[in-house]
N, C-alpha and C. Protein backbone atom coordinates (compact mmCIF):
# COMPACT_ATOMS: atom_id res chain seq x y z
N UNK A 1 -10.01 -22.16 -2.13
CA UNK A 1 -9.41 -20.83 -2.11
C UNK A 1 -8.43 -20.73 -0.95
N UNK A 2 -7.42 -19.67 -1.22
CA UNK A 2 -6.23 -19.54 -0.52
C UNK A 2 -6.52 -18.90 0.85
N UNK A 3 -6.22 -19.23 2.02
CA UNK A 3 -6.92 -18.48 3.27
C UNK A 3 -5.49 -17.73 3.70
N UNK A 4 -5.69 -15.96 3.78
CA UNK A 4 -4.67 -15.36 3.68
C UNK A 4 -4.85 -14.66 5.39
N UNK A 5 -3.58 -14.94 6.07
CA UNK A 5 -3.69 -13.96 7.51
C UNK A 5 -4.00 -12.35 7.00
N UNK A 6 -5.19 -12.09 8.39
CA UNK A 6 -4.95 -10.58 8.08
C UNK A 6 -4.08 -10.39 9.13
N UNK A 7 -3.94 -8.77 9.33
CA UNK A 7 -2.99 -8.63 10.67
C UNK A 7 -2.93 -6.83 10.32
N UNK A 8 -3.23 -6.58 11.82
CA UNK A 8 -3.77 -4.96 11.89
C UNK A 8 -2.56 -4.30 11.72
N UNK A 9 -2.95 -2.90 11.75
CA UNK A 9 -1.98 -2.19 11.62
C UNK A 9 -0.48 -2.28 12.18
N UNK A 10 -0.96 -2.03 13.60
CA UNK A 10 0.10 -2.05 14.54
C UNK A 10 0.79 -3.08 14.59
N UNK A 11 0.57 -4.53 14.24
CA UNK A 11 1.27 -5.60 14.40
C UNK A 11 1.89 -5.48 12.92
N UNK A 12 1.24 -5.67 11.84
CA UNK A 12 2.30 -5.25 10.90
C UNK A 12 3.37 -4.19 10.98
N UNK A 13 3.37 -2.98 11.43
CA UNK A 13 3.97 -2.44 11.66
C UNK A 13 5.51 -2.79 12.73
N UNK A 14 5.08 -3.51 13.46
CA UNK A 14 5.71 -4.47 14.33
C UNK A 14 6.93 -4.93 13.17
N UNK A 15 5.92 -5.87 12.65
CA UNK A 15 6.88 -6.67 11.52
C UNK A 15 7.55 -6.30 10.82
N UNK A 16 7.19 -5.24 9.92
CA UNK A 16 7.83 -4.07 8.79
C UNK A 16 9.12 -4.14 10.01
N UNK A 17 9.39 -3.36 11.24
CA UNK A 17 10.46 -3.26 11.81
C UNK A 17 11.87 -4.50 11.80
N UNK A 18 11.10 -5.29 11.52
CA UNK A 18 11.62 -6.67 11.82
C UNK A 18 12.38 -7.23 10.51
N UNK A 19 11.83 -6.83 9.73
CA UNK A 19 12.12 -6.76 8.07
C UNK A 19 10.82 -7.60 7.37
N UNK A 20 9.80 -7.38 7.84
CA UNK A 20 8.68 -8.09 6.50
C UNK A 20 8.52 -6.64 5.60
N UNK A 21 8.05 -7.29 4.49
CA UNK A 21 8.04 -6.01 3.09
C UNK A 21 6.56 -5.52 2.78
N UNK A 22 6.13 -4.07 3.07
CA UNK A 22 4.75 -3.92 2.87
C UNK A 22 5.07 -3.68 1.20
N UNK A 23 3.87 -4.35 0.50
CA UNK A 23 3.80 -3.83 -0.90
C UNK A 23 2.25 -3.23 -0.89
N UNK A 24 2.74 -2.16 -1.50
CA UNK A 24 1.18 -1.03 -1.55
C UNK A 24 0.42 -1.28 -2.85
N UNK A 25 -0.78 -1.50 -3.28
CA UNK A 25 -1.42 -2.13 -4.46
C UNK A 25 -2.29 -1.08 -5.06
N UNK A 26 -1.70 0.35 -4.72
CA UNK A 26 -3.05 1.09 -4.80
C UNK A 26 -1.98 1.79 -5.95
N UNK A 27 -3.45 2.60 -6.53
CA UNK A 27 -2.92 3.20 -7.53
C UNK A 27 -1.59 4.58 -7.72
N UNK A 28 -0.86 4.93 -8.39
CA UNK A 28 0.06 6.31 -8.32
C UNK A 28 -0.73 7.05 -7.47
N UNK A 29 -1.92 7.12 -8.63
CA UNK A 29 -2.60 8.84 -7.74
C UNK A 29 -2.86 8.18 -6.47
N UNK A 30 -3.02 7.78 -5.98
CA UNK A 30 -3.44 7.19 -4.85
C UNK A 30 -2.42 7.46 -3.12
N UNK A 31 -1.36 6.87 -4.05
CA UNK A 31 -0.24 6.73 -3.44
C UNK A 31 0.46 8.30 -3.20
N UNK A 32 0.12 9.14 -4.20
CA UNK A 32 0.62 10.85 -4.15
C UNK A 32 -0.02 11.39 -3.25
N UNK A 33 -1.26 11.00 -2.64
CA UNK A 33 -2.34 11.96 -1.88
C UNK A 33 -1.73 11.24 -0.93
N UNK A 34 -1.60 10.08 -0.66
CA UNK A 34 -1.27 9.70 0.95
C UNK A 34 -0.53 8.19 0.89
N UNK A 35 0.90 8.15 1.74
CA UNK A 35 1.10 6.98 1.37
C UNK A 35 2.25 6.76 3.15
N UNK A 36 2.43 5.39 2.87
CA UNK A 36 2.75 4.80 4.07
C UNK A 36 4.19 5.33 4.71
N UNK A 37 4.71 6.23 5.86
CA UNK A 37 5.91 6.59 5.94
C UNK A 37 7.02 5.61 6.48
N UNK A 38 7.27 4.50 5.45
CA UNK A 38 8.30 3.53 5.87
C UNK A 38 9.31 3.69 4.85
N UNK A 39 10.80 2.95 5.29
CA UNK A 39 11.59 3.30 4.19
C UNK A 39 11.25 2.30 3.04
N UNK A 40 10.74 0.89 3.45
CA UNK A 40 11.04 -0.04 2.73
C UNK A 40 10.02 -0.52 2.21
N UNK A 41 9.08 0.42 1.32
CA UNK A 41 7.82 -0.28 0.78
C UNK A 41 7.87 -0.75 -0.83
N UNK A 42 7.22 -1.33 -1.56
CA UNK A 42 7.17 -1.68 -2.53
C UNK A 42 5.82 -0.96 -3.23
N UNK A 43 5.52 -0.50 -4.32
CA UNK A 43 4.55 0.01 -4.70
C UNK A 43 4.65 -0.48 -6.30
N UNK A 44 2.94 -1.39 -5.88
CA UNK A 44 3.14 -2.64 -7.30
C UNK A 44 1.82 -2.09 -7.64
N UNK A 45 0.97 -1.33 -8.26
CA UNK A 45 -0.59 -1.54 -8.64
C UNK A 45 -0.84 -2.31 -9.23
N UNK A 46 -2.29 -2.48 -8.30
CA UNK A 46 -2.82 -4.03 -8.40
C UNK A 46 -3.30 -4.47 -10.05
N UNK A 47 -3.47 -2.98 -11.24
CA UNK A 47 -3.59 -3.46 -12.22
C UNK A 47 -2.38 -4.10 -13.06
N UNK A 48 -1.02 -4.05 -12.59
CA UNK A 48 0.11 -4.84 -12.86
C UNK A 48 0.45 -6.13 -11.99
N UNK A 49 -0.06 -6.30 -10.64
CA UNK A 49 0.74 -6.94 -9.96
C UNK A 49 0.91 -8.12 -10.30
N UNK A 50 -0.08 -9.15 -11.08
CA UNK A 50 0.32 -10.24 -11.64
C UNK A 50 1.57 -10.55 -12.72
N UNK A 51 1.87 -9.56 -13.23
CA UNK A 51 3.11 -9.37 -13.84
C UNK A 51 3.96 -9.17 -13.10
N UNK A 52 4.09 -8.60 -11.83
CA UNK A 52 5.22 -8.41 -11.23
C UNK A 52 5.34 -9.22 -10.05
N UNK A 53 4.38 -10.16 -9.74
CA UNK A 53 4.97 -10.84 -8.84
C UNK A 53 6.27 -11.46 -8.85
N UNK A 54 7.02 -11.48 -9.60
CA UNK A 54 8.31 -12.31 -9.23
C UNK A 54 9.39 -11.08 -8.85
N UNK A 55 8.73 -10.00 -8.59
CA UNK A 55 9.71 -8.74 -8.35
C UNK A 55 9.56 -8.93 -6.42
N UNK A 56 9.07 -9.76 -6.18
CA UNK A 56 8.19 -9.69 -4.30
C UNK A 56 9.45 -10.53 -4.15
N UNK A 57 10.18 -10.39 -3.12
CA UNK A 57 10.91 -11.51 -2.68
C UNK A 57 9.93 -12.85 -1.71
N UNK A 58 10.14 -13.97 -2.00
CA UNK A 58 9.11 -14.98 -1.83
C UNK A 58 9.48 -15.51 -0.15
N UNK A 59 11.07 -15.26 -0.33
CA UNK A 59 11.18 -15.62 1.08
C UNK A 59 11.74 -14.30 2.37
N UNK A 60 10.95 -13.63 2.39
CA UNK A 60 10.40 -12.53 3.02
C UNK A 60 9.07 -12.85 3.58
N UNK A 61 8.71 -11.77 5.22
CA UNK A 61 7.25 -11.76 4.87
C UNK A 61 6.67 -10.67 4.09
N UNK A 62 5.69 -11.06 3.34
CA UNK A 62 4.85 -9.82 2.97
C UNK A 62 3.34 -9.24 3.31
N UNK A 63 3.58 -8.17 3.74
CA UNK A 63 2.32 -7.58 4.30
C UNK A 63 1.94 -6.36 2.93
N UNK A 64 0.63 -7.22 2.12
CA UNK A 64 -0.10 -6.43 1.21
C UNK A 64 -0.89 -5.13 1.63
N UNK A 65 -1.14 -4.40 1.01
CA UNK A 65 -1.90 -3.36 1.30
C UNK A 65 -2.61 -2.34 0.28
N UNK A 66 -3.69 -2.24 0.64
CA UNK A 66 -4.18 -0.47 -0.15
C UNK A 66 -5.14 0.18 0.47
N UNK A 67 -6.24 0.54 -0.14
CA UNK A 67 -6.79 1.82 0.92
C UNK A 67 -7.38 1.69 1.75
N UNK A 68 -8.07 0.31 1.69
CA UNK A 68 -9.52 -0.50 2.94
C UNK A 68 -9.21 -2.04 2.89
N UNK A 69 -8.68 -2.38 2.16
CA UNK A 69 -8.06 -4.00 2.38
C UNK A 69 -8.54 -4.71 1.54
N UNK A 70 -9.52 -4.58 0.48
CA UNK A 70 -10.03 -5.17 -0.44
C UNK A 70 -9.76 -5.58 -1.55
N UNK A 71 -8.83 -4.60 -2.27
CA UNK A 71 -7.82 -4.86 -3.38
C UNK A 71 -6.60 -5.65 -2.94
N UNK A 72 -5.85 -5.27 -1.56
CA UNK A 72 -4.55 -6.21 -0.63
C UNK A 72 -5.07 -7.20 -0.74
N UNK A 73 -6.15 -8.02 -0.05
CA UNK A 73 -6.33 -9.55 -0.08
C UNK A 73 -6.86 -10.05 -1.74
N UNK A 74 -7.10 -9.52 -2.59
CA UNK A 74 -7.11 -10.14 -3.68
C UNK A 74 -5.57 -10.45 -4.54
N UNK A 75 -4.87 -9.76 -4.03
CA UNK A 75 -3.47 -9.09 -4.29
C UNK A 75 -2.60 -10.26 -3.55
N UNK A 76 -2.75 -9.92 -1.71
CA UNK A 76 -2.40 -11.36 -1.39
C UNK A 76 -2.97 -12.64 -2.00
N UNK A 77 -3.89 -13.10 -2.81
CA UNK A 77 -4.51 -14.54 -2.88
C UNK A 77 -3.22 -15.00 -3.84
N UNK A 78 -3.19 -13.91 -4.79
CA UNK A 78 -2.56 -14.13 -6.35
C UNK A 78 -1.30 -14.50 -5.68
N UNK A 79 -0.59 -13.71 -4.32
CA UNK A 79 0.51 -13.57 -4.27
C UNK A 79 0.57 -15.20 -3.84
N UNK A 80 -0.28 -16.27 -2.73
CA UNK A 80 0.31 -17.48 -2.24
C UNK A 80 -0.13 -18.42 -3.47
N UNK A 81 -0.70 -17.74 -4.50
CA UNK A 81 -1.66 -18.90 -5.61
C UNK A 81 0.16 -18.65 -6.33
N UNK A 82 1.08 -17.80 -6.19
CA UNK A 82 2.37 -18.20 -6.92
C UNK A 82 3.36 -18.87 -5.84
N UNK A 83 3.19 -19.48 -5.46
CA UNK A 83 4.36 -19.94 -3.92
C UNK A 83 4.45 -19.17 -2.68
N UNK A 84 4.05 -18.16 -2.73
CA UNK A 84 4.19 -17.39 -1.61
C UNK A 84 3.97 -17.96 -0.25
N UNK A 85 4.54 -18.11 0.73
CA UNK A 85 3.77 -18.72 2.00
C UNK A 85 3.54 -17.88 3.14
N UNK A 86 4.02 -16.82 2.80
CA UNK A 86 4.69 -16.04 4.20
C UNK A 86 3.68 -14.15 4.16
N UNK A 87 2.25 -14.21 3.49
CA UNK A 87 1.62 -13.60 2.71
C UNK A 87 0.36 -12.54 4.05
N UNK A 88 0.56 -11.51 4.05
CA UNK A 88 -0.37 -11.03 5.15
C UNK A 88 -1.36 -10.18 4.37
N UNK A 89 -2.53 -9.96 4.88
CA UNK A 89 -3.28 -8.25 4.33
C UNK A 89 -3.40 -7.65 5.15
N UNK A 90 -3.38 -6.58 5.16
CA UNK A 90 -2.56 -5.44 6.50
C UNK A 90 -4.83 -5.08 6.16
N UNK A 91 -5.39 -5.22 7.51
CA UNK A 91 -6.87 -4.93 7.85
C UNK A 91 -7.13 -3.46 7.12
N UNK A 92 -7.99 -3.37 7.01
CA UNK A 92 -8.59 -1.89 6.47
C UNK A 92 -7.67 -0.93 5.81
N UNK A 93 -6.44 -1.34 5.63
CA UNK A 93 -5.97 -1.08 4.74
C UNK A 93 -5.34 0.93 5.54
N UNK A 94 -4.50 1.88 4.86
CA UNK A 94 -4.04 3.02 5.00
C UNK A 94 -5.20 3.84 5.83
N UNK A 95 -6.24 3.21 5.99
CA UNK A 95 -7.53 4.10 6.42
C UNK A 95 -7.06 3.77 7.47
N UNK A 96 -7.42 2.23 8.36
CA UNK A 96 -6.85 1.97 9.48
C UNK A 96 -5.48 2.42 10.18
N UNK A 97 -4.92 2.06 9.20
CA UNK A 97 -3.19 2.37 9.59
C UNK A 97 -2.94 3.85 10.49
N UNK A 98 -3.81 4.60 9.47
CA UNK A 98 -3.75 6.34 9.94
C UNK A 98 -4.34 6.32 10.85
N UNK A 99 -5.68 5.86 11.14
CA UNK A 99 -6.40 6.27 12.62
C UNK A 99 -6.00 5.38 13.35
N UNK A 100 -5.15 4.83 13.41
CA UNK A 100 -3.99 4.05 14.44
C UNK A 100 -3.04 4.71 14.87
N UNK A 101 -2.85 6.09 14.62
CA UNK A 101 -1.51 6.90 14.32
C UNK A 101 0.05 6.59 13.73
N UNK A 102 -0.11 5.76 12.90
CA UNK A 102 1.06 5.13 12.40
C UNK A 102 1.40 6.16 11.25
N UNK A 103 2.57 6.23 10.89
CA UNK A 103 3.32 7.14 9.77
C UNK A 103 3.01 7.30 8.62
N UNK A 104 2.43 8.54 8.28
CA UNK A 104 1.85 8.25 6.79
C UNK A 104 2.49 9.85 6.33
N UNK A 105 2.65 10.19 4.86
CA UNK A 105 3.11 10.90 4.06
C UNK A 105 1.76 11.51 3.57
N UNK A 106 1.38 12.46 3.52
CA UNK A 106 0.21 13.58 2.90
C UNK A 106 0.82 14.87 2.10
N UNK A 107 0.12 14.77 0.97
CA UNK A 107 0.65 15.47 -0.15
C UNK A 107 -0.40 17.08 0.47
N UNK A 108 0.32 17.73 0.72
CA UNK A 108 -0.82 19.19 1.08
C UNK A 108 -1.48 19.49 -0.06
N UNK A 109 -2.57 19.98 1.22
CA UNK A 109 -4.03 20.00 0.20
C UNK A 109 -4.03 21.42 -0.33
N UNK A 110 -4.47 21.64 -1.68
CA UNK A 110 -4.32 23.13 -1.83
C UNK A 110 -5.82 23.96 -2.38
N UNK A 111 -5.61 24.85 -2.27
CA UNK A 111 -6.99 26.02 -2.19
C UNK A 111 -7.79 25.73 -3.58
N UNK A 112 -8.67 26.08 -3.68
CA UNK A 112 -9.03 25.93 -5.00
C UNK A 112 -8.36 27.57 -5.32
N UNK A 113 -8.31 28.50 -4.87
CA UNK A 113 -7.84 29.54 -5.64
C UNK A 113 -6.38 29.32 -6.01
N UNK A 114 -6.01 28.68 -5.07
CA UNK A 114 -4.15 27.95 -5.97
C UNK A 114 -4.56 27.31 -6.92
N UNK A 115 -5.22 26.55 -6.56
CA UNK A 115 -5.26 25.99 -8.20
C UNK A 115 -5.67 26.47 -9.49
N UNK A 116 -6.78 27.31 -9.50
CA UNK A 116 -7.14 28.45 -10.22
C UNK A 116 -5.93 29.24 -10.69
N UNK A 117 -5.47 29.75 -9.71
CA UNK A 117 -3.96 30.64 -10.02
C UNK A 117 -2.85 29.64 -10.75
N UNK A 118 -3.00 28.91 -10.59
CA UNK A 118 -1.75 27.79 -11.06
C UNK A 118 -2.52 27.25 -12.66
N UNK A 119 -3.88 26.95 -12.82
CA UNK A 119 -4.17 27.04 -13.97
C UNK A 119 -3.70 27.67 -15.15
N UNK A 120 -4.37 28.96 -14.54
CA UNK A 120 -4.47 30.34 -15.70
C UNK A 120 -2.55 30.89 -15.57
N UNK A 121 -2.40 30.74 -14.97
CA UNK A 121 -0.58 30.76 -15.09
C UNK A 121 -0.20 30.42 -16.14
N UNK A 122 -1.07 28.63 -16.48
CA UNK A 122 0.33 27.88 -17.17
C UNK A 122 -0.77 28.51 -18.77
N UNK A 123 -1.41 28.73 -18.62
CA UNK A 123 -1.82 29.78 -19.88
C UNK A 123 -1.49 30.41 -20.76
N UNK A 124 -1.40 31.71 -19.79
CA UNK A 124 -0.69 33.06 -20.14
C UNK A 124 0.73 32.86 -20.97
């Protein structure tokens, strides 16, 4: 089996600056509630990503990711099992990242009576 670097938040983050490419593996909804505030991410879910690996640029680095790191390193394996050499999993994944204080995007949370009201709205 493929032995993939991890590498924490902050040092990926490092890198992202530098130009390595985070690709996010987590799902849409996933990605709507909270997602990474960089310009240059890729967002592949991991139930496609074997199809889309040839969309990853190979000679780049890439730093995988999703919500705790578990889906990223399966995500990275696939990615060096196609040529990849240059292949990271960003540790614990957006959980870490955030309680690191690194940049993240949050979709506001809303009341249940908004939502109630926004229900019976689309009703009427």
């Amino acid at each position: 089996m493929v032995q993939v670097k991890e590498v924490s938040p902050k040092n990926a983050y490092a890198m992202m600056k530098k130009g390595a490419l985070l690709v996010d593996v987590r799902t849409p909804h996933e990605i709507a509630r909270k997602s990474f505030d960089f310009p240059d991410i890729m967002e592949i879910p991991l139930s496609g990503f074997e199809q889309r690996v040839k969309e990853i640029p190979a000679k780049r680095k890439v730093i995988i990711a999703c919500r705790r790191g578990n889906r990223s390193l399966f995500a990275a394996r696939l990615l060096t099992n196609h040529g990849h050499h240059r292949v990271f999993n960003l540790e614990h994944g957006i959980i870490r990242w955030e309680k690191e204080g690194l940049p993240v995007k949050s979709r506001p949370k809303q009341s249940l009576l908004k939502k109630l009201q926004q229900m019976f709205s689309k009703r009427a």
